[in-house]
C-alpha atoms as a PDB file:
ATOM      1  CA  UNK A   1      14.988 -16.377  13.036  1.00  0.00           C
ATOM      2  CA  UNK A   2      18.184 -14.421  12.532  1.00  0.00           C
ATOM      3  CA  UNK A   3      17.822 -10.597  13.473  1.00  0.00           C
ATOM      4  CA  UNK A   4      18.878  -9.385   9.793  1.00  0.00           C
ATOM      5  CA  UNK A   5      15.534 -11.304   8.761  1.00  0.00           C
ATOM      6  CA  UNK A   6      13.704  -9.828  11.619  1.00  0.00           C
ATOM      7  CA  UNK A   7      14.495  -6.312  10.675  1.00  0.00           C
ATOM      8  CA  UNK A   8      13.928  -6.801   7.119  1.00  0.00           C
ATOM      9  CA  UNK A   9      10.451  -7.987   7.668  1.00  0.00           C
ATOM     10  CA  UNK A  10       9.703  -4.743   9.811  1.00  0.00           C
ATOM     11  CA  UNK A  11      10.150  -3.140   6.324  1.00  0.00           C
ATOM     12  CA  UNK A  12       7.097  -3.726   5.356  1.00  0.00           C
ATOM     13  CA  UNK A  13       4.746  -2.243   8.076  1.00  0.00           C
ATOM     14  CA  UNK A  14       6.911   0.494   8.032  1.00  0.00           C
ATOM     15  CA  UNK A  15       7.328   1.622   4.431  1.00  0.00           C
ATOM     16  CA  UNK A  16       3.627   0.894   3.633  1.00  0.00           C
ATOM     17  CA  UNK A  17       2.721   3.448   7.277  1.00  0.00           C
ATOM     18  CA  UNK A  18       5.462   6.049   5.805  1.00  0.00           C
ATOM     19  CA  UNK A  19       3.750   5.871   2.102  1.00  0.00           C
ATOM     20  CA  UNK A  20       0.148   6.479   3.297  1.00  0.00           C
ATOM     21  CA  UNK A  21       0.932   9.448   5.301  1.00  0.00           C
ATOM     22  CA  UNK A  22       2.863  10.945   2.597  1.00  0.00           C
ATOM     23  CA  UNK A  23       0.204  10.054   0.150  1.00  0.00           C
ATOM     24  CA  UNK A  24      -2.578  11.398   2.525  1.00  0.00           C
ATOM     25  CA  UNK A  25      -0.612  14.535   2.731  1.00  0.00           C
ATOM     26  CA  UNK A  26       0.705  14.898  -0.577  1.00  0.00           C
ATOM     27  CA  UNK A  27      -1.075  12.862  -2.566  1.00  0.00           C
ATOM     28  CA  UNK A  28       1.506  11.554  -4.589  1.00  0.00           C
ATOM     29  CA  UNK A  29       3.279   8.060  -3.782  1.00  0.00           C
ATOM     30  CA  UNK A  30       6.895   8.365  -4.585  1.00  0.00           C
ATOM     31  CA  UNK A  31       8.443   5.436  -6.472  1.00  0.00           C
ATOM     32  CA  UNK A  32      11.098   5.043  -3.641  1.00  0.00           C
ATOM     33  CA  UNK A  33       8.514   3.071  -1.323  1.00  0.00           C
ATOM     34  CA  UNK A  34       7.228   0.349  -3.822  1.00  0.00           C
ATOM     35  CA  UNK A  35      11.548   0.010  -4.741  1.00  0.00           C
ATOM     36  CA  UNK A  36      12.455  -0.575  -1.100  1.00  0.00           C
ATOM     37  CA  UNK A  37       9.110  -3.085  -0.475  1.00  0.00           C
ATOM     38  CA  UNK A  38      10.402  -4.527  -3.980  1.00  0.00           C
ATOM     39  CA  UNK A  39      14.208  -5.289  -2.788  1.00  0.00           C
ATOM     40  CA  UNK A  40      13.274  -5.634   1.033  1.00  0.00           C
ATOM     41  CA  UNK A  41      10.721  -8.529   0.100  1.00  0.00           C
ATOM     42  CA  UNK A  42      13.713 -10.187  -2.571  1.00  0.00           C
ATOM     43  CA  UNK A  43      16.378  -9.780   0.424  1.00  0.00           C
ATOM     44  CA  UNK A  44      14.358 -11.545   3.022  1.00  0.00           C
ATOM     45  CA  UNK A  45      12.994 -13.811   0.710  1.00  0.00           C
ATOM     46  CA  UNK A  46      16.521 -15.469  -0.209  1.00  0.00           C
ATOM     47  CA  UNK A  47      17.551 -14.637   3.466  1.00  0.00           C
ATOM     48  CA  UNK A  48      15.335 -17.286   5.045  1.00  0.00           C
ATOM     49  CA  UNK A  49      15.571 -19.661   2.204  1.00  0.00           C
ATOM     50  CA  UNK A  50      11.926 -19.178   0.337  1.00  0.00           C
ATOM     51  CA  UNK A  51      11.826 -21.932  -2.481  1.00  0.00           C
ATOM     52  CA  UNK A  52      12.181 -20.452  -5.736  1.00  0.00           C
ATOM     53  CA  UNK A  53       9.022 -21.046  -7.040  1.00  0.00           C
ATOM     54  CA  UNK A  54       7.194 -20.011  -4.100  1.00  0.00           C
ATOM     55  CA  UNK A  55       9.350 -16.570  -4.958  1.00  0.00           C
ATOM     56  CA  UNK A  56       7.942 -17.127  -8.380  1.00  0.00           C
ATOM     57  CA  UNK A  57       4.783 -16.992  -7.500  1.00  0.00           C
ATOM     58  CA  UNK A  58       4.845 -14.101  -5.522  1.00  0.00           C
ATOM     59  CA  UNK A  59       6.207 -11.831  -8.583  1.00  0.00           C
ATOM     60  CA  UNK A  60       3.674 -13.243 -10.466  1.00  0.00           C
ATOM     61  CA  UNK A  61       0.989 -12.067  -8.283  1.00  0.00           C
ATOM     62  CA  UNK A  62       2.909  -8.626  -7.931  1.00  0.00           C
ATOM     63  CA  UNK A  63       2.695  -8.398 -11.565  1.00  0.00           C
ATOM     64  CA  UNK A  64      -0.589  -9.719 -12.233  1.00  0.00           C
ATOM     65  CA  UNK A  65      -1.623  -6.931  -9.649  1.00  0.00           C
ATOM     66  CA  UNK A  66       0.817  -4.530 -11.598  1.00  0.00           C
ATOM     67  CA  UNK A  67      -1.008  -5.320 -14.946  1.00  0.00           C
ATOM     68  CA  UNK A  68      -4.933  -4.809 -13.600  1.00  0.00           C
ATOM     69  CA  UNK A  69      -3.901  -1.825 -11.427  1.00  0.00           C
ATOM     70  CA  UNK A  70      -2.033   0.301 -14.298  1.00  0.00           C
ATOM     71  CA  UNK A  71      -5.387  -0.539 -16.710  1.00  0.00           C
ATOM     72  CA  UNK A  72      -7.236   1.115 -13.776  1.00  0.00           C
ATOM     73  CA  UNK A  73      -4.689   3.896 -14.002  1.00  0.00           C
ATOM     74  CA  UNK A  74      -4.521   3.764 -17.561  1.00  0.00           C
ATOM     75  CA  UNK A  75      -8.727   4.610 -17.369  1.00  0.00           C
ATOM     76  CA  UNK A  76      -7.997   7.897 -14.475  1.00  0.00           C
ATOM     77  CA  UNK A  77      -9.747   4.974 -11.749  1.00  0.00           C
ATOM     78  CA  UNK A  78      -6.519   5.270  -9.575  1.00  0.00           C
ATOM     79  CA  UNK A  79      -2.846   6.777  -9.549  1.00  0.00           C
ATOM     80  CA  UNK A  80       0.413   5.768 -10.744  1.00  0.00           C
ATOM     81  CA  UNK A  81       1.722   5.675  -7.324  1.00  0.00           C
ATOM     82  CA  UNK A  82      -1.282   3.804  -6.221  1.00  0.00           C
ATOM     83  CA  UNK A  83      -0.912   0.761  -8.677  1.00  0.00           C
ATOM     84  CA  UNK A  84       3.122   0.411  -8.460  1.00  0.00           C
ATOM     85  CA  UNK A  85       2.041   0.662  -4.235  1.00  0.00           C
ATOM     86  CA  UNK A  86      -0.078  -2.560  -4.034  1.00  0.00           C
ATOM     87  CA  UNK A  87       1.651  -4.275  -6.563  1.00  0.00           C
ATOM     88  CA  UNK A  88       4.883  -4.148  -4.513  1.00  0.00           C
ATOM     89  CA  UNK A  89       2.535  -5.073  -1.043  1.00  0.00           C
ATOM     90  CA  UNK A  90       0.686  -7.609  -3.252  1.00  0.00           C
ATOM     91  CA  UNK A  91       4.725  -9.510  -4.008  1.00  0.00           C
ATOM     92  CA  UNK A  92       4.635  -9.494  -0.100  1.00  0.00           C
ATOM     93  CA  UNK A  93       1.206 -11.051   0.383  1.00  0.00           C
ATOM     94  CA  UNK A  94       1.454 -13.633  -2.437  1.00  0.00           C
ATOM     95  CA  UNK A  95      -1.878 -15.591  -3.649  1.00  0.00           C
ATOM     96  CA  UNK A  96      -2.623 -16.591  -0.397  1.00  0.00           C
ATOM     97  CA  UNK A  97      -3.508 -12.877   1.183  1.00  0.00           C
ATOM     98  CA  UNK A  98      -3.988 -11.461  -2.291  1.00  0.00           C
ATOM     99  CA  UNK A  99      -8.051 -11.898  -2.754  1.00  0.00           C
ATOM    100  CA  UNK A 100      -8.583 -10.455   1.573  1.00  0.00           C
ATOM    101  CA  UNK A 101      -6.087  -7.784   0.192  1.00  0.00           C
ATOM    102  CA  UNK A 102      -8.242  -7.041  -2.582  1.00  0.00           C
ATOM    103  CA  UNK A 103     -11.621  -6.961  -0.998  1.00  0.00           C
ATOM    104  CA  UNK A 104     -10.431  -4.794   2.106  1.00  0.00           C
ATOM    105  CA  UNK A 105      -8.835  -2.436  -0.274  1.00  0.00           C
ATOM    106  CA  UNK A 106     -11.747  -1.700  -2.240  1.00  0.00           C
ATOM    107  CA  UNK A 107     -14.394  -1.374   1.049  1.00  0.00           C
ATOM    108  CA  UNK A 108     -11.573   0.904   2.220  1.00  0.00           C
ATOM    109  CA  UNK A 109     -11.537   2.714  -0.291  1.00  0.00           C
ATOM    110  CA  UNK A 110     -14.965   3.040  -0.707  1.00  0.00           C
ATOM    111  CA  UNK A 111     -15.503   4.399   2.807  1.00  0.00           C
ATOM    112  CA  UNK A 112     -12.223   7.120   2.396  1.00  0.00           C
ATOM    113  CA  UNK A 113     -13.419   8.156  -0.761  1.00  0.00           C
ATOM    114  CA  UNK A 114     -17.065   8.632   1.082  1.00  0.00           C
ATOM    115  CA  UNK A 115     -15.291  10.059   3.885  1.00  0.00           C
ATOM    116  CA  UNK A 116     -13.301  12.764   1.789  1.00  0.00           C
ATOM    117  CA  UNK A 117     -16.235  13.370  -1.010  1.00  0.00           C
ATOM    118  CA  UNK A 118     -18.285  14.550   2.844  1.00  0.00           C
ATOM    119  CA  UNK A 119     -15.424  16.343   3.783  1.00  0.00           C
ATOM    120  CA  UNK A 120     -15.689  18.057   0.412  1.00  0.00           C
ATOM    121  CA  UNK A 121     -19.142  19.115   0.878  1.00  0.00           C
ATOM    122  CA  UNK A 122     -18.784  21.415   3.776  1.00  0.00           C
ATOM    123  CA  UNK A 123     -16.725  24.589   4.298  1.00  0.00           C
ATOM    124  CA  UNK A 124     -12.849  24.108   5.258  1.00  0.00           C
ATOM    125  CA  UNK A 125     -12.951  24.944   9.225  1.00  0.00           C
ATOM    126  CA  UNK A 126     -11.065  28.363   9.663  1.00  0.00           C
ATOM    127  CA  UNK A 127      -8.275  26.115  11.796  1.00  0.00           C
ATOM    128  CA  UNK A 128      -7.415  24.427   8.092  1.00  0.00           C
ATOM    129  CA  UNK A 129      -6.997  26.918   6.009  1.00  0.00           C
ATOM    130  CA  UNK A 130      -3.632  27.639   6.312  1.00  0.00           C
ATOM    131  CA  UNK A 131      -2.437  23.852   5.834  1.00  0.00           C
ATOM    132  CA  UNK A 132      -1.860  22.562   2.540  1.00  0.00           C
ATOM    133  CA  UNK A 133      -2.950  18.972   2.882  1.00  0.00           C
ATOM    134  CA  UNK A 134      -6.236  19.950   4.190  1.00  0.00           C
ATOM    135  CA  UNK A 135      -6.856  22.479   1.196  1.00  0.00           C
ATOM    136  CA  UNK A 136      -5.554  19.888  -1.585  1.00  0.00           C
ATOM    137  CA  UNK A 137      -7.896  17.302  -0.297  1.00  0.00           C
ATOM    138  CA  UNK A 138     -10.934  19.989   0.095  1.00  0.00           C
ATOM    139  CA  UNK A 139      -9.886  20.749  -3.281  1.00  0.00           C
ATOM    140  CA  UNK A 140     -13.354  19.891  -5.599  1.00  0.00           C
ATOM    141  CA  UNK A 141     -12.146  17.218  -8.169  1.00  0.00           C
ATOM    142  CA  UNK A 142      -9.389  16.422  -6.761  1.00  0.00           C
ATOM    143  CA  UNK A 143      -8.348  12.636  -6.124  1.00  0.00           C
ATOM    144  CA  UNK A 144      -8.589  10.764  -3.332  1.00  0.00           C
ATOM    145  CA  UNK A 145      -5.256   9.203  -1.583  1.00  0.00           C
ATOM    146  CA  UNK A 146      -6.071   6.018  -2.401  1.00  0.00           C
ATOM    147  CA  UNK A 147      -2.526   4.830  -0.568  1.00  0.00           C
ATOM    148  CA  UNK A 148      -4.436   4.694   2.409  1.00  0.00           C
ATOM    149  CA  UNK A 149      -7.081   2.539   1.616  1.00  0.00           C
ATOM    150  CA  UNK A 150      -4.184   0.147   0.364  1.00  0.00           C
ATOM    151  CA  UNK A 151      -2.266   0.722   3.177  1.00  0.00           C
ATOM    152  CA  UNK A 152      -4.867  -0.236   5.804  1.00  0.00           C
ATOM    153  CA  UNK A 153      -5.757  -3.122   3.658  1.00  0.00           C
ATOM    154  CA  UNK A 154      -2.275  -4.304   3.587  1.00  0.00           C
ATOM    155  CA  UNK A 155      -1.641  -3.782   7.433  1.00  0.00           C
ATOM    156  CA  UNK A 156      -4.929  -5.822   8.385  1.00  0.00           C
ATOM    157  CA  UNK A 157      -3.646  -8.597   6.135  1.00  0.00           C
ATOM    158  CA  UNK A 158      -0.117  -8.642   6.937  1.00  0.00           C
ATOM    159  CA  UNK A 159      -0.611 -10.332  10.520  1.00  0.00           C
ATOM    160  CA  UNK A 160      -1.671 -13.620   8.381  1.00  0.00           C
ATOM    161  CA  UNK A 161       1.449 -13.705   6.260  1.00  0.00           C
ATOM    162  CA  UNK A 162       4.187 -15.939   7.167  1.00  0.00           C
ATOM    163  CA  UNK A 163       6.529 -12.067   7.030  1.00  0.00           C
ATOM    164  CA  UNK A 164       4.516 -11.797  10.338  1.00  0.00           C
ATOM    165  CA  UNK A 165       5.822 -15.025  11.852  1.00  0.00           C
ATOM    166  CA  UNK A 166       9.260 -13.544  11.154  1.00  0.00           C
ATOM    167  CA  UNK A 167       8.539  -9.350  12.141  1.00  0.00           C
ATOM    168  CA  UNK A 168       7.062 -11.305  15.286  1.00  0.00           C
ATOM    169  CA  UNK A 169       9.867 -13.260  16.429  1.00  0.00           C
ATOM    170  CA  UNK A 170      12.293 -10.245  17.267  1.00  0.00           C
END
């Protein structure tokens, strides 16, 4: 593999690290990081010569994900940032990663938002009170950063993608 395909491949671990913290510590998910796993995934697929429809089916499974994601945000279930997040990692995955994606998003999920809800319950330690991101996520009815959960997800999947073969061979 070429180095320009190398480096666009480490775009994804990246941006999808850099997105959960920010979420985690902002919760918001600005609409840069799903734009740059977007264009970075288009680049490097044409770079190393994807088929077309094998690109076709990827955006189809990025929008597929797009459509059930913004009906969850549509109902309050998850955030704006969260759907247009794991619809851009789901165009990355493609059907083959998208179902393990799926599952290990929602059990991650499920254990952060079990995680914060305890966190909730108790007092903010003394050491935390000063620090914003502690006292939004304290914060009773609050959300949860959900980026996380669909970070982790994507960054347990992403070894099995053939993106991996490519970030490995640098």
């Amino acid at each position: 593999m070429n180095i320009a395909a190398s480096l666009l491949s480490a775009v994804f671990p990246i941006v999808v690290t850099v997105a959960a913290c920010y979420d985690f510590l902002t919760m918001q998910i600005p609409n840069r990081f799903p734009a740059v796993l977007a264009i970075a995934f288009l680049a490097l697929a044409f770079l190393i010569g994807l088929p077309l429809p094998t690109i076709g089916l990827h955006v189809v499974i990025g929008i597929g994900l797009l459509v059930g994601t913004f009906a969850l945000f549509a109902f309050g279930y998850l955030g704006g940032g969260d759907a247009k997040l794991a619809s851009a990692i789901a165009l990355w995955l493609g059907i083959e990663q998208a179902l393990p994606f799926l599952i290990l998003t929602a059990l991650f999920g499920g254990a952060l938002s079990l995680a914060i809800l305890s966190f909730r319950s108790l007092p903010l330690p003394g050491f935390m009170l000063g620090w914003t991101p502690a006292q939004r996520l304290h914060e009773k009815g609050a959300g949860i950063p959900y980026g996380v959960a669909i970070a982790a997800a994507a960054l347990m999947v992403f070894p099995d993608t053939l993106w991996f073969t490519v970030f490995a061979s640098m």
